[in-house]
N, C-alpha and C. Protein backbone atom coordinates (compact mmCIF):
# COMPACT_ATOMS: atom_id res chain seq x y z
N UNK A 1 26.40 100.30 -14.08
CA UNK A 1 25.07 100.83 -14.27
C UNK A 1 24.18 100.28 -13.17
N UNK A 2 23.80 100.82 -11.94
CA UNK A 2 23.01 100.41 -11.11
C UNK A 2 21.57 100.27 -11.64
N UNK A 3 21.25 99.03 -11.48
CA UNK A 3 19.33 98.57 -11.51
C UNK A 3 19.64 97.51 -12.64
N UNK A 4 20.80 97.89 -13.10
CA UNK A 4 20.77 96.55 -14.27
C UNK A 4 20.79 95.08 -14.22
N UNK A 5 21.58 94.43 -12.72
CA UNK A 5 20.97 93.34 -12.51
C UNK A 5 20.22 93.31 -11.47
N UNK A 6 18.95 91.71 -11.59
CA UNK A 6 19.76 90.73 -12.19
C UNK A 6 19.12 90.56 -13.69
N UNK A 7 19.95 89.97 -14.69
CA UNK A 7 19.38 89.59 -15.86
C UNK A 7 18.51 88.61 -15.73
N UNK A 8 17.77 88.10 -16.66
CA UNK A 8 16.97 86.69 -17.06
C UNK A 8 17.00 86.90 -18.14
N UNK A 9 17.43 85.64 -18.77
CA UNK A 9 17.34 84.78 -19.87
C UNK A 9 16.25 83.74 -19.80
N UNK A 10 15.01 83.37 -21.02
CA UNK A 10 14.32 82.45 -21.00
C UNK A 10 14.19 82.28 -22.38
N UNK A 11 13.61 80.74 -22.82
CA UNK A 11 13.70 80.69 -24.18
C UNK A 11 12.53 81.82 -24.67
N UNK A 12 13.21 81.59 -26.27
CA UNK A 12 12.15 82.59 -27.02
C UNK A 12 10.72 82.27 -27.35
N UNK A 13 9.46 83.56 -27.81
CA UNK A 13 8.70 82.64 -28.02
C UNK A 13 8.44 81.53 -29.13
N UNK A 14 9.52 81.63 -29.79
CA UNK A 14 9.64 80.35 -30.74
C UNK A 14 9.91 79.33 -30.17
N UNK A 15 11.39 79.26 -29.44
CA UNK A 15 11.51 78.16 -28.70
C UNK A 15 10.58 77.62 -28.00
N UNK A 16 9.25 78.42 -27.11
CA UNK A 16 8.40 77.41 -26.05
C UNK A 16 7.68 77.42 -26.98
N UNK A 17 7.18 77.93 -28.53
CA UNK A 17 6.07 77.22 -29.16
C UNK A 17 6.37 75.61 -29.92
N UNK A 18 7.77 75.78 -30.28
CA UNK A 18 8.62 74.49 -30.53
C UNK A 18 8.34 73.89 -29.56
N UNK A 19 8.73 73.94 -28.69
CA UNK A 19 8.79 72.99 -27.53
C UNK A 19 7.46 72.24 -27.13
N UNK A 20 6.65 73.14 -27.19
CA UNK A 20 5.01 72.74 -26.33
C UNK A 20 4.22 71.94 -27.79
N UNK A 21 4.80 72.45 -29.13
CA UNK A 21 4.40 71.71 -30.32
C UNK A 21 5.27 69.96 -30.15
N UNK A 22 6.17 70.37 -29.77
CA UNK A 22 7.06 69.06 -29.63
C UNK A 22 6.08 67.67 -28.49
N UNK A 23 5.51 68.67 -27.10
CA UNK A 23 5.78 67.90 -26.27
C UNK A 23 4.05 67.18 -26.21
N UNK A 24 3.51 68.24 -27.02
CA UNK A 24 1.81 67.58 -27.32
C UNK A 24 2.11 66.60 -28.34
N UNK A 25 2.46 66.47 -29.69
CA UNK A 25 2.58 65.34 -30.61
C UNK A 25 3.39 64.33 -29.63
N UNK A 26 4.21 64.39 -29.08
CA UNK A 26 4.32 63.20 -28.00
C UNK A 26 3.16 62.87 -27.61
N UNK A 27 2.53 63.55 -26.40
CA UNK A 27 1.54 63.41 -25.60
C UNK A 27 0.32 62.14 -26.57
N UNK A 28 0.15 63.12 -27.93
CA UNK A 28 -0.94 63.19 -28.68
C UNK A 28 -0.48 61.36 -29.21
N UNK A 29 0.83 61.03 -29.24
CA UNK A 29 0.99 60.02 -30.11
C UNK A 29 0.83 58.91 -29.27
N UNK A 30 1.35 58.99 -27.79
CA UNK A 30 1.43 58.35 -26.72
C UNK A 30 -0.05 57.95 -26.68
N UNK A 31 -1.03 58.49 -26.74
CA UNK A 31 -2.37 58.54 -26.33
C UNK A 31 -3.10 57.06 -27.57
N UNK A 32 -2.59 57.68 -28.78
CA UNK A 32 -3.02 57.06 -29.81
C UNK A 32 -2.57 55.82 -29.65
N UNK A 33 -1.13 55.52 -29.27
CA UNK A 33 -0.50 53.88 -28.80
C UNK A 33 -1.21 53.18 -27.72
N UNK A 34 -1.83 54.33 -26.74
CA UNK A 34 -2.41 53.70 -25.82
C UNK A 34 -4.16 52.45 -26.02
N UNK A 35 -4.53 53.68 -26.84
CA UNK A 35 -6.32 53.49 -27.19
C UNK A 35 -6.13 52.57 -28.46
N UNK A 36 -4.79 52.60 -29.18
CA UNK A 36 -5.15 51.80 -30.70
C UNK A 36 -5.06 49.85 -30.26
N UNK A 37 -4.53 49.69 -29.13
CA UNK A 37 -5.14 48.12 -29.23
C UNK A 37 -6.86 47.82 -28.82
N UNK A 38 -7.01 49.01 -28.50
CA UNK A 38 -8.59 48.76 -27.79
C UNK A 38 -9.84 49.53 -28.75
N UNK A 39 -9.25 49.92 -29.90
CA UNK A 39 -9.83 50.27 -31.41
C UNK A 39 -10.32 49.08 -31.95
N UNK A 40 -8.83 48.41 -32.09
CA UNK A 40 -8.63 47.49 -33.26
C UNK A 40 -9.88 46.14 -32.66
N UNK A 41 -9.44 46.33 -31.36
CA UNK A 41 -10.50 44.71 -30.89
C UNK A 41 -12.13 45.47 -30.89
N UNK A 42 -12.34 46.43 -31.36
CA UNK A 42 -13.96 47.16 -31.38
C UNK A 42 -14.25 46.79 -29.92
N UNK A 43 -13.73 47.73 -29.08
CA UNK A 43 -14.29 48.18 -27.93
C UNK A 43 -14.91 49.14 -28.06
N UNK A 44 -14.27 49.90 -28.94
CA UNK A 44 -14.86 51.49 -28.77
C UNK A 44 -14.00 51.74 -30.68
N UNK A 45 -15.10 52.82 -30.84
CA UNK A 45 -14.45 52.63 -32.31
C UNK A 45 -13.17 53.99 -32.26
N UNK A 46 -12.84 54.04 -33.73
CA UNK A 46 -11.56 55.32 -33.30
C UNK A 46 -12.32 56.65 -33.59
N UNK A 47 -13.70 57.13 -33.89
CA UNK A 47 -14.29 58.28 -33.72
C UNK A 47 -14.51 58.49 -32.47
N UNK A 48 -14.61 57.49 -31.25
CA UNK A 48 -14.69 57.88 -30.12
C UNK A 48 -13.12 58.34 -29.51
N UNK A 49 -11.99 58.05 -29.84
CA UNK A 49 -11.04 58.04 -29.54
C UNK A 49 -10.33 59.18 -29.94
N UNK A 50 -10.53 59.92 -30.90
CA UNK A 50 -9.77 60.81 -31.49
C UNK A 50 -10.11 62.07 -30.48
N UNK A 51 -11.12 62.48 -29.94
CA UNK A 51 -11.03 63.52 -28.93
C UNK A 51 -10.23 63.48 -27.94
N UNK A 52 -10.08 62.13 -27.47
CA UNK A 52 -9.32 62.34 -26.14
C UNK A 52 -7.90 61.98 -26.89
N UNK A 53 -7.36 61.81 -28.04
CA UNK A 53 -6.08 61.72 -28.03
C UNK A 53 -5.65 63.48 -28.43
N UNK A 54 -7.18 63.95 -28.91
CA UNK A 54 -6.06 65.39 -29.11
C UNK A 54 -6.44 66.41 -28.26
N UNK A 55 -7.34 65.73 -27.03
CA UNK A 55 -7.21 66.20 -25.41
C UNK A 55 -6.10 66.20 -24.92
N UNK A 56 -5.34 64.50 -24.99
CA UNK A 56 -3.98 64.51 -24.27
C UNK A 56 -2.57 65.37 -25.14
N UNK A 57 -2.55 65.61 -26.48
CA UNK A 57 -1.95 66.68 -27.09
C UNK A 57 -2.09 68.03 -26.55
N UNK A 58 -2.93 68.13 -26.64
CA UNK A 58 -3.64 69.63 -26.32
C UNK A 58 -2.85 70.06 -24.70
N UNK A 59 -3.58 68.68 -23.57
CA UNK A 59 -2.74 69.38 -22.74
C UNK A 59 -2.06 69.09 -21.85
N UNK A 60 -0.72 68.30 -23.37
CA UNK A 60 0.84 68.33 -23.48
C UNK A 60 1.58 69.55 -23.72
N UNK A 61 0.93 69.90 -24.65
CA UNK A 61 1.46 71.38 -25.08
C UNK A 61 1.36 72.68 -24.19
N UNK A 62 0.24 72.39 -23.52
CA UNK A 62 -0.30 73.74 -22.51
C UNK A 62 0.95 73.51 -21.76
N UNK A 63 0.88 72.11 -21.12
CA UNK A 63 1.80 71.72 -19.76
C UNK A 63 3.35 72.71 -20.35
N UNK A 64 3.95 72.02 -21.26
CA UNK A 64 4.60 71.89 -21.86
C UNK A 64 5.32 73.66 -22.49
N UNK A 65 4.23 74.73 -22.49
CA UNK A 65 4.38 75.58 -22.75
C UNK A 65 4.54 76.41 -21.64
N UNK A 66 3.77 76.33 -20.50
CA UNK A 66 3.66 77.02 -19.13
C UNK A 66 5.51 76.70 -18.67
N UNK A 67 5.85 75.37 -19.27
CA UNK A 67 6.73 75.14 -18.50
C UNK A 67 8.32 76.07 -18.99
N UNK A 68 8.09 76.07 -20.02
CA UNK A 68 9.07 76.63 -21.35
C UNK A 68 9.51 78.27 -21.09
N UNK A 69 7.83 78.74 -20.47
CA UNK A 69 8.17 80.38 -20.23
C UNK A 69 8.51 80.75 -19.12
N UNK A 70 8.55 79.76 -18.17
CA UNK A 70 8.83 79.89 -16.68
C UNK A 70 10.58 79.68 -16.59
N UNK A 71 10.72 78.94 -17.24
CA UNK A 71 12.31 78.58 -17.76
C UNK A 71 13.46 79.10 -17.88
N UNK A 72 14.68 78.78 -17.13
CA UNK A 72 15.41 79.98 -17.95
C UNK A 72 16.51 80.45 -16.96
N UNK A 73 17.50 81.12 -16.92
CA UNK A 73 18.49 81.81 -15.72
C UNK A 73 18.20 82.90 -15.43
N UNK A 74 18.83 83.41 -13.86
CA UNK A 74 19.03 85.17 -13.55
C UNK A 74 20.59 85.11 -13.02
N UNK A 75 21.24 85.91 -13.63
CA UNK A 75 22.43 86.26 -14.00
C UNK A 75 22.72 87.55 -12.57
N UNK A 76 23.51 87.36 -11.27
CA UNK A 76 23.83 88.65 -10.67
C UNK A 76 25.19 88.76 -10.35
N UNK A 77 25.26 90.01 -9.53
CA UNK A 77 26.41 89.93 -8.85
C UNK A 77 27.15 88.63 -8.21
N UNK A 78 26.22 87.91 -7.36
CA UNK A 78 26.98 86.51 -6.90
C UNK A 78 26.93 85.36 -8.09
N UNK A 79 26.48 85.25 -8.59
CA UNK A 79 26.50 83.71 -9.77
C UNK A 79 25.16 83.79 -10.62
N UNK A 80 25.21 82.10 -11.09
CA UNK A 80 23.89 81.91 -12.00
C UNK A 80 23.19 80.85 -11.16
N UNK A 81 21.73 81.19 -11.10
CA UNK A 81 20.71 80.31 -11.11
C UNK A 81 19.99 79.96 -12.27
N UNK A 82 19.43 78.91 -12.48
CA UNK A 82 17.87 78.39 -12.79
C UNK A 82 16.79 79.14 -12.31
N UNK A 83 15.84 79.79 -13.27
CA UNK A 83 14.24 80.03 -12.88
C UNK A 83 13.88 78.58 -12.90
N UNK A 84 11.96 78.58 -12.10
CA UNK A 84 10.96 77.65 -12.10
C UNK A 84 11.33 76.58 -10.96
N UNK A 85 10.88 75.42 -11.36
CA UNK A 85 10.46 74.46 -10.66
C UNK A 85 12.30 73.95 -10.21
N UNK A 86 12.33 74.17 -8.69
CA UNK A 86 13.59 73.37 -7.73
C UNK A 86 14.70 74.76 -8.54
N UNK A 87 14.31 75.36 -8.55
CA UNK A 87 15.36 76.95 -8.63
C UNK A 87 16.72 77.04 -7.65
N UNK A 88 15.51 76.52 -6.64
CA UNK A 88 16.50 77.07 -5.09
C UNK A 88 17.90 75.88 -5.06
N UNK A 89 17.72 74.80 -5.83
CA UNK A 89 18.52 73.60 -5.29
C UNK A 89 19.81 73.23 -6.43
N UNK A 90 19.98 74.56 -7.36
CA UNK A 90 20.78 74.39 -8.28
C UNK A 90 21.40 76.43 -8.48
N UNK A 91 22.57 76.43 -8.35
CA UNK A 91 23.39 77.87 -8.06
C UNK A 91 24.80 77.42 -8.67
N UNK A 92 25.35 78.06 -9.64
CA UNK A 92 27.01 78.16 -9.56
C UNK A 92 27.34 79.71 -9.37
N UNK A 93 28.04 79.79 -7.91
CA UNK A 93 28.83 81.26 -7.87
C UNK A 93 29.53 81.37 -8.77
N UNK A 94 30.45 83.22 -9.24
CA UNK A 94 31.44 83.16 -9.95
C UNK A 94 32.38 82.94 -9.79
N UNK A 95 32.73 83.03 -8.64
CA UNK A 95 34.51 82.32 -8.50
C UNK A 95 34.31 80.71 -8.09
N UNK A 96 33.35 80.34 -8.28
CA UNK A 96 33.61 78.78 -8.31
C UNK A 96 33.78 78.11 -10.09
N UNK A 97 33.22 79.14 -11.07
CA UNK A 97 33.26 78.91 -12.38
C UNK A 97 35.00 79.25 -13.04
N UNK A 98 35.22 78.04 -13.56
CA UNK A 98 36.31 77.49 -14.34
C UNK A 98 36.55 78.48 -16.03
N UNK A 99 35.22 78.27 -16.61
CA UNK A 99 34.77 78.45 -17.82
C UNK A 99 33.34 78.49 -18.21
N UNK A 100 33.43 79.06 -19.43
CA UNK A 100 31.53 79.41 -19.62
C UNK A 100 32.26 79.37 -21.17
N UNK A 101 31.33 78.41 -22.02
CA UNK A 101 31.92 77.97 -23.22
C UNK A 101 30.53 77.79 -24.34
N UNK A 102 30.54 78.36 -25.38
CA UNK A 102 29.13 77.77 -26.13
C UNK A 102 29.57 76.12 -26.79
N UNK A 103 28.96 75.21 -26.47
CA UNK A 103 29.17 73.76 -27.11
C UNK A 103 27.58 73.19 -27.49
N UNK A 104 28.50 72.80 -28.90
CA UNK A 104 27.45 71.59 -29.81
C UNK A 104 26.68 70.75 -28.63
N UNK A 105 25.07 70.43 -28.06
CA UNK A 105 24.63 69.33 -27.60
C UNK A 105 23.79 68.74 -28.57
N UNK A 106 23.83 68.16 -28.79
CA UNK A 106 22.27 67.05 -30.16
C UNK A 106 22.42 68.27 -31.08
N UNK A 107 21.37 68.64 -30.99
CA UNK A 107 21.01 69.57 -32.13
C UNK A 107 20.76 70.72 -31.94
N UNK A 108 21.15 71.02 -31.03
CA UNK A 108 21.30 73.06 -29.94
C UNK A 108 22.78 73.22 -29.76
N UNK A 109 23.40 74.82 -29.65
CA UNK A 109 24.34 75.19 -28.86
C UNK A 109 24.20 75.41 -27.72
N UNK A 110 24.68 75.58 -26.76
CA UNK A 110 24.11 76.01 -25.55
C UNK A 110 25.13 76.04 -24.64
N UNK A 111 25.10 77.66 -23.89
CA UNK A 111 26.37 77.74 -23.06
C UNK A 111 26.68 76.80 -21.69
N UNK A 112 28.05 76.28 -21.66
CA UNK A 112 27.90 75.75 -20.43
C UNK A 112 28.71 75.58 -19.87
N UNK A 113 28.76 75.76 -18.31
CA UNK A 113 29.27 76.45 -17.20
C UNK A 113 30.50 75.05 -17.05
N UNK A 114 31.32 75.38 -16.58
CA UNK A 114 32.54 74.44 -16.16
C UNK A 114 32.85 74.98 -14.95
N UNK A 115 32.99 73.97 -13.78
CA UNK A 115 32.90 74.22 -12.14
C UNK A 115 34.37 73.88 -11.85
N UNK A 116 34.75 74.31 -11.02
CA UNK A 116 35.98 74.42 -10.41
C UNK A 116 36.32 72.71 -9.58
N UNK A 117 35.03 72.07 -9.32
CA UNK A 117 34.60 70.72 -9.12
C UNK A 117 35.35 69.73 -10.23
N UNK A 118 34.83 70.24 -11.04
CA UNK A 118 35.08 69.25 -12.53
C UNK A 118 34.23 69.00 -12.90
N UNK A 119 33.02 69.76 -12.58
CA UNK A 119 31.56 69.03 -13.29
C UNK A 119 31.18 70.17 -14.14
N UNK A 120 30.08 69.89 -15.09
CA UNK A 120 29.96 70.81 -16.06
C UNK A 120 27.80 70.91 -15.87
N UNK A 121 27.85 72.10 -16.15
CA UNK A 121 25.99 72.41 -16.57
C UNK A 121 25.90 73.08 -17.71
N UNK A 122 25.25 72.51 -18.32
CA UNK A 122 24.28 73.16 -19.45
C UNK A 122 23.30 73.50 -18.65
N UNK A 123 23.27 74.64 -19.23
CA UNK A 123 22.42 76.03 -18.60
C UNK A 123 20.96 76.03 -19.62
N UNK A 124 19.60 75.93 -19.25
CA UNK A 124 18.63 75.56 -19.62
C UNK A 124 18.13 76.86 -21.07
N UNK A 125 18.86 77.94 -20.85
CA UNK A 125 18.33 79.34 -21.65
C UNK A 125 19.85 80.05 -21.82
N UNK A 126 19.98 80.91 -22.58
CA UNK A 126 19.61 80.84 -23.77
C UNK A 126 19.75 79.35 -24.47
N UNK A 127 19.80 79.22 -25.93
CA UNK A 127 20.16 78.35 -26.35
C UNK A 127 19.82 78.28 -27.94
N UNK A 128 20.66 77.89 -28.93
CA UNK A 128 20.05 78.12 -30.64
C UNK A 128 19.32 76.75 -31.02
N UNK A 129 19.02 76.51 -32.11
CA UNK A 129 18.90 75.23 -32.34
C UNK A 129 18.33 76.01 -33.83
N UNK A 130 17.33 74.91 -34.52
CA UNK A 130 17.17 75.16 -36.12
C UNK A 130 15.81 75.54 -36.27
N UNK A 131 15.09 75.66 -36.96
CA UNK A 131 13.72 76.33 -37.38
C UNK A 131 13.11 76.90 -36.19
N UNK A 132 12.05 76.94 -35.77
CA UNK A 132 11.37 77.50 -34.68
C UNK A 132 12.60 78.45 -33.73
N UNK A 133 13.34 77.04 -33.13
CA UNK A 133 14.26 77.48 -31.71
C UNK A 133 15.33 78.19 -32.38
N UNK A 134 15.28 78.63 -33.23
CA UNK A 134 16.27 79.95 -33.42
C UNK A 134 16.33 80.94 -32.46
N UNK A 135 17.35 81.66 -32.31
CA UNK A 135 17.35 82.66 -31.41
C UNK A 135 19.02 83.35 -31.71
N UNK A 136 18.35 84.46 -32.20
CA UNK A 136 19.08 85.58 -33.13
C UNK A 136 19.82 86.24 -32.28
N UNK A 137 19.97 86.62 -31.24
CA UNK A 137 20.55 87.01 -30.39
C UNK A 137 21.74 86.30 -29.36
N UNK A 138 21.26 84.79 -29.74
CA UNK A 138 22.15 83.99 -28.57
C UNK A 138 23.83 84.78 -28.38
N UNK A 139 24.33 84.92 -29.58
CA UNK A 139 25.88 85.01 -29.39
C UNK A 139 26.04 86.55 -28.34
N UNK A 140 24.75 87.65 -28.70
CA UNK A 140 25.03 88.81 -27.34
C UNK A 140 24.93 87.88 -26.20
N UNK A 141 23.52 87.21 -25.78
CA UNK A 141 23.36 86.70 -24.35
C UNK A 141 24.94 85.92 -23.90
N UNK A 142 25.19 84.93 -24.59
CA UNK A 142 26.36 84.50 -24.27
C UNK A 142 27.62 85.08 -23.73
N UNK A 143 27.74 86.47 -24.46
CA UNK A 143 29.04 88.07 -24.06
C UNK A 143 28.73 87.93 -22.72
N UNK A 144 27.00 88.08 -22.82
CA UNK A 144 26.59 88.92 -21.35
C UNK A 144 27.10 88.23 -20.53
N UNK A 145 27.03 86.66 -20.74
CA UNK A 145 27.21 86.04 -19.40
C UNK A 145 28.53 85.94 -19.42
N UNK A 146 29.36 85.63 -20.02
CA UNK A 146 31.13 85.62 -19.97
C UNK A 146 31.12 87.01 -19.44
N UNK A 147 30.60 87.94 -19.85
CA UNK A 147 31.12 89.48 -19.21
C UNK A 147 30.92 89.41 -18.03
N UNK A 148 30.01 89.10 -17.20
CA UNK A 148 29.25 88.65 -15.88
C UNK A 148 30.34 88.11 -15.18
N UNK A 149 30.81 86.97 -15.49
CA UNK A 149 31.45 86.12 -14.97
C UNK A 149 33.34 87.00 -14.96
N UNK A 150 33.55 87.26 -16.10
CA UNK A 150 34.91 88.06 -16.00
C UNK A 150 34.83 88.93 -15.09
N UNK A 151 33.41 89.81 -14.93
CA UNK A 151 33.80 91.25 -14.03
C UNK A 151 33.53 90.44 -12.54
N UNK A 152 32.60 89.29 -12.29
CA UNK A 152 32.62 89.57 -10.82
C UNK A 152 33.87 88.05 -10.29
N UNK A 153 34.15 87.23 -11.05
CA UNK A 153 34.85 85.78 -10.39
C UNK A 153 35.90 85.97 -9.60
N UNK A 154 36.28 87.04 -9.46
CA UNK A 154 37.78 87.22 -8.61
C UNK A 154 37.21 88.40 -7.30
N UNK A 155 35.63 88.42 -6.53
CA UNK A 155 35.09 88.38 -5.74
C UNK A 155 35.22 87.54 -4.93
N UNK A 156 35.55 88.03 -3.16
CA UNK A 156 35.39 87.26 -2.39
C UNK A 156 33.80 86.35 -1.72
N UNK A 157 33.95 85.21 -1.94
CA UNK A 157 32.78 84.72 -1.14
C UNK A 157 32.00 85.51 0.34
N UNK A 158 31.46 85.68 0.42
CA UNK A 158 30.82 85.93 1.74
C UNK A 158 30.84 84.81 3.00
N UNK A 159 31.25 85.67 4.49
CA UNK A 159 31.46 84.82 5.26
C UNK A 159 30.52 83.06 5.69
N UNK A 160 29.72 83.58 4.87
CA UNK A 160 28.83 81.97 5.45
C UNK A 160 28.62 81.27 3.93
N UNK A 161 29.90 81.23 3.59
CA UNK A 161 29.84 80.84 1.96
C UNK A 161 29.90 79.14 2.02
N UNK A 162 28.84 78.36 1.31
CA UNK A 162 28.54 76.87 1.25
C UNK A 162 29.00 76.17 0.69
N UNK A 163 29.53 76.97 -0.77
CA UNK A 163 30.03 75.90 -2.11
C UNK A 163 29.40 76.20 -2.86
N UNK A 164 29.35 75.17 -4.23
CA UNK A 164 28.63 74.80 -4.58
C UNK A 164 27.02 74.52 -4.27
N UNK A 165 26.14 74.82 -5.00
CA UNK A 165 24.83 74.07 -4.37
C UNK A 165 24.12 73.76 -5.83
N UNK A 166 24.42 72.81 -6.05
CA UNK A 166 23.38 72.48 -7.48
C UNK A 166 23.46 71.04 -7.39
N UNK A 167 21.92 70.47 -8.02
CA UNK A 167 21.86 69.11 -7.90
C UNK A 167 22.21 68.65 -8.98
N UNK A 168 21.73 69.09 -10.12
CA UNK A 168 21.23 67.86 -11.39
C UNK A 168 22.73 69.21 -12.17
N UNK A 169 23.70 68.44 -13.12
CA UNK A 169 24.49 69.02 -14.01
C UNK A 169 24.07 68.08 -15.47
N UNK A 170 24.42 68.76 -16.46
CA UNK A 170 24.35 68.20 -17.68
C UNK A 170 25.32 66.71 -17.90
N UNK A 171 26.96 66.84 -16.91
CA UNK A 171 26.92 65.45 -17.25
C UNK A 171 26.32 64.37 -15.96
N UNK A 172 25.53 64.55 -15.21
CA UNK A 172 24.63 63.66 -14.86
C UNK A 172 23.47 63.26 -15.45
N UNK A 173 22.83 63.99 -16.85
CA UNK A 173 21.80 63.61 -17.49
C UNK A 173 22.30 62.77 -18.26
């Protein structure tokens, strides 16, 4: 079907409202650890303090949410990338991929790529997890990308072909 790629996958909007809810109550709690020794000695009382701790919540979550929708893979003819921030510095072609497998991490499934290297990525999108980060669809996205990978991996590289190019893999985190 020509025009169909490339795909993108990004989390849902449950997932970045999870997420940006997640990453402000950090922010928000961090803030409160910060200002509560300088409460307690009456520098400043905690009615002055409570704005700016749910300033720094507030924008944890913004950060936190901008970052969530920007997020995510594009699926083509040559391999998978990462969307957003350092995109360019992380690529697995398809004939360098071994396997593409859904596996248990913490408390998400999430597909992930096995390199002909021996190194492995968890791929940032799709991905399930429990309340919010549900995502009803993961097991199609997942086809898509095994289908992806079956129809093009036994493609020849192109003459000025590099390797590999990805920095950060899941088992380096």
């Amino acid at each position: 079907m020509p025009g169909a790629l490339p795909i993108r996958f990004r989390p849902t909007p449950g997932q970045a409202v999870s997420r940006a809810a997640r990453v402000g109550l950090i922010a928000a709690s961090a803030a409160a650890a910060v200002m509560a020794p300088f409460a307690l000695t009456h520098r400043f009382s905690w009615s002055a303090a409570w704005p700016v701790v749910v300033a720094v919540g507030a924008a944890g979550a913004v950060f936190a949410a901008t970052h969530a929708v920007r997020g995510g893979i594009v699926l083509d003819e040559t391999g998978v990338r990462p969307t957003g921030a350092r995109s360019w510095r992380m690529r697995a072609e398809w004939h360098l991929v071994t396997e593409i497998r859904a596996e248990r991490r913490g408390c998400r499934t999430v597909p992930v790529v096995y390199l002909a290297s021996g190194r492995t990525w968890r791929l940032p999108a799709p991905y399930d997890a429990g309340l919010l980060e549900r995502d009803t669809r993961f097991d199609q996205k997942l086809c898509v990308i095994r289908n992806l990978w079956v129809t093009h991996r036994s493609r020849r590289p192109p003459p000025d072909h590099r390797g590999e190019t990805y920095s950060r893999t899941a088992a380096d985190a």
